[in-house]
Protein backbone atom coordinates (compact mmCIF):
# COMPACT_ATOMS: atom_id res chain seq x y z
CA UNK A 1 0.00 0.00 0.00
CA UNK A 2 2.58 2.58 0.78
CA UNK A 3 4.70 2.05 -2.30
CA UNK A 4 1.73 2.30 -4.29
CA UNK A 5 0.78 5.86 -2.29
CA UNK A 6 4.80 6.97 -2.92
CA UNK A 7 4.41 5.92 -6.67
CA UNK A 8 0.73 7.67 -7.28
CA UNK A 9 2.80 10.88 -5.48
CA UNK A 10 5.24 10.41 -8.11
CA UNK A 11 3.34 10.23 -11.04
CA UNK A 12 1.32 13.28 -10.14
CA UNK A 13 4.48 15.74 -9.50
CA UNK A 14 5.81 14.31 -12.54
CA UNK A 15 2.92 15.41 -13.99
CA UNK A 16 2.63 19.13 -12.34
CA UNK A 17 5.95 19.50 -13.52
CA UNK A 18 5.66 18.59 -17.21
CA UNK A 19 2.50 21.14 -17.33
CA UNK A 20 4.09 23.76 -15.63
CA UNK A 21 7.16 23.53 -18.26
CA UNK A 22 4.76 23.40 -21.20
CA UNK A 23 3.78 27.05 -19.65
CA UNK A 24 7.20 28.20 -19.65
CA UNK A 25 7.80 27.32 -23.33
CA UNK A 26 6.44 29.88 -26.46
CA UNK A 27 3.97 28.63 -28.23
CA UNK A 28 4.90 28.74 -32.18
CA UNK A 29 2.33 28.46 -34.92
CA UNK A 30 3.35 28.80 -38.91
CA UNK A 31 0.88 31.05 -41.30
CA UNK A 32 0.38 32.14 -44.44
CA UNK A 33 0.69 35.97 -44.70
CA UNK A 34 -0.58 38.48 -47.40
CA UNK A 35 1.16 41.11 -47.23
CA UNK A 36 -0.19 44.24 -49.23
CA UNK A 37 1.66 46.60 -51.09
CA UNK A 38 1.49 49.77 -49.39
CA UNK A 39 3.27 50.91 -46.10
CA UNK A 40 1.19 53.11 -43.75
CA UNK A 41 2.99 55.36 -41.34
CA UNK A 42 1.86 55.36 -37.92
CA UNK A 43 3.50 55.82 -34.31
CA UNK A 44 5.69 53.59 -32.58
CA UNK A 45 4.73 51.11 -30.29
CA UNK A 46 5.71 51.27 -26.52
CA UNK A 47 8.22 51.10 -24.76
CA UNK A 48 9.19 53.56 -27.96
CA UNK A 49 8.28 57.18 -28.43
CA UNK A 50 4.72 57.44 -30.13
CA UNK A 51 5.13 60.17 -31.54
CA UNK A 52 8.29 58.78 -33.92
CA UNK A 53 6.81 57.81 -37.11
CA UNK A 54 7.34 53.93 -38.39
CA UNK A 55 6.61 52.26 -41.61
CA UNK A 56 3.81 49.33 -41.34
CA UNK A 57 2.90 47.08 -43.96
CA UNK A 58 -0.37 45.55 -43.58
CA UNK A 59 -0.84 41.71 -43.42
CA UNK A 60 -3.57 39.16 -43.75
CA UNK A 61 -3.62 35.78 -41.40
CA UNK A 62 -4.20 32.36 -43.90
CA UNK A 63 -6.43 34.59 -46.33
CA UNK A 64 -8.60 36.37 -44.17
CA UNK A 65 -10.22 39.63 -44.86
CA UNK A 66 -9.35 40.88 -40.91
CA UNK A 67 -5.92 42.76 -41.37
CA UNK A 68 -3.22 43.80 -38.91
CA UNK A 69 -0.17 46.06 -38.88
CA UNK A 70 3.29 45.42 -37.88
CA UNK A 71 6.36 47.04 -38.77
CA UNK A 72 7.74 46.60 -42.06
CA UNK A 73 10.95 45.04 -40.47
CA UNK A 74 9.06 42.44 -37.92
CA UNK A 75 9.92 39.50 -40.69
CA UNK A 76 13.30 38.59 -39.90
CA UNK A 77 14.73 37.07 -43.25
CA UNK A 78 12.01 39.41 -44.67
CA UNK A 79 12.50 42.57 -47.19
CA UNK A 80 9.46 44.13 -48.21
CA UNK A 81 9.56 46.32 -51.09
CA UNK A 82 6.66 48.70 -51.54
CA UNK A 83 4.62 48.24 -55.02
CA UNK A 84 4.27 44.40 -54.51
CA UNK A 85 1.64 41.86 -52.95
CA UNK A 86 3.11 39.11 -51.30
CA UNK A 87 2.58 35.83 -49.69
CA UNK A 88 4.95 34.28 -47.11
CA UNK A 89 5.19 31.41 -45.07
CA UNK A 90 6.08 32.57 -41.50
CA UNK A 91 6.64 31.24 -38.37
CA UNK A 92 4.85 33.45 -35.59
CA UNK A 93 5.98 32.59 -31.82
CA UNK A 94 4.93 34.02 -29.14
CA UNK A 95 7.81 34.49 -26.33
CA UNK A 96 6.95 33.31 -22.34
CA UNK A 97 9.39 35.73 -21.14
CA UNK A 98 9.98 38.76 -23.84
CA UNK A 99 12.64 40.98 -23.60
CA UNK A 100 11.11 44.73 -20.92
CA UNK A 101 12.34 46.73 -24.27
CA UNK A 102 10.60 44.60 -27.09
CA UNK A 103 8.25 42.68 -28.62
CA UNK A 104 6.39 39.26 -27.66
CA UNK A 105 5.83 38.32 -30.39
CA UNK A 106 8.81 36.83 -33.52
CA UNK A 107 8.10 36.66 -36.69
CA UNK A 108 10.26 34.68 -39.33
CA UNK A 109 10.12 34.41 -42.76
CA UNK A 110 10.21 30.46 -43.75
CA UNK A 111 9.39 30.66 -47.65
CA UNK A 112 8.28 33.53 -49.71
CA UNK A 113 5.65 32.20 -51.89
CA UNK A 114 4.97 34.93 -54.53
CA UNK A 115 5.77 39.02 -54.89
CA UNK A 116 3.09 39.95 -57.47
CA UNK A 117 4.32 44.30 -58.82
CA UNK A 118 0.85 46.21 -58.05
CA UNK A 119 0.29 49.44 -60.51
């Protein structure tokens, strides 16, 4: 009886402490992105000075019509060139623990799919 007791306590701290690792670790999903061909100019996002203008491109999750902004240098391995569409395959992780002085989020460019000149 008791070395079934000390094994059930085992099991179940074992088990605390692979869920409370899975917390600790960022969670990473890969997407397709549209990106359009226009940057927008808007203020910089905290910790940053606001009021310090900062090109955005504007991007669309797996072909959805809902859009977002992010800076047009968020894409590591990414260099967008105003007057094209494109669509990328990116890897978007979300950081546990981000650096106090930037972002949460990474995004990395894993193919580019197609840059398609807009007139």
């Amino acid at each position: 009886m008791k070395n079934c007791s000390a094994s059930t306590l085992f099991f179940l701290f074992a088990l605390i402490f692979l869920a409370s690792c899975d917390k600790d670790s960022p969670s990473e999903r890969v997407v397709n992105l549209t990106v359009d061909a226009e940057i927008t100019m808007g203020g910089a996002m905290p910790p940053a000075d606001p009021s310090v203008l900062v090109p955005y491109i504007t991007v669309h999750e797996n072909g959805q019509e809902d859009a977002y902004t992010i800076s047009q240098y968020r894409i590591e391995g990414f260099d967008f060139e105003e007057g094209y569409k494109y669509e990328l395959k990116v890897s978007i992780k979300k950081l546990s623990n981000p650096p106090e002085d930037g972002h949460d989020t990474v995004y990395t460019l894993l193919e580019l799919v197609s840059k398609t000149k807009v007139n």
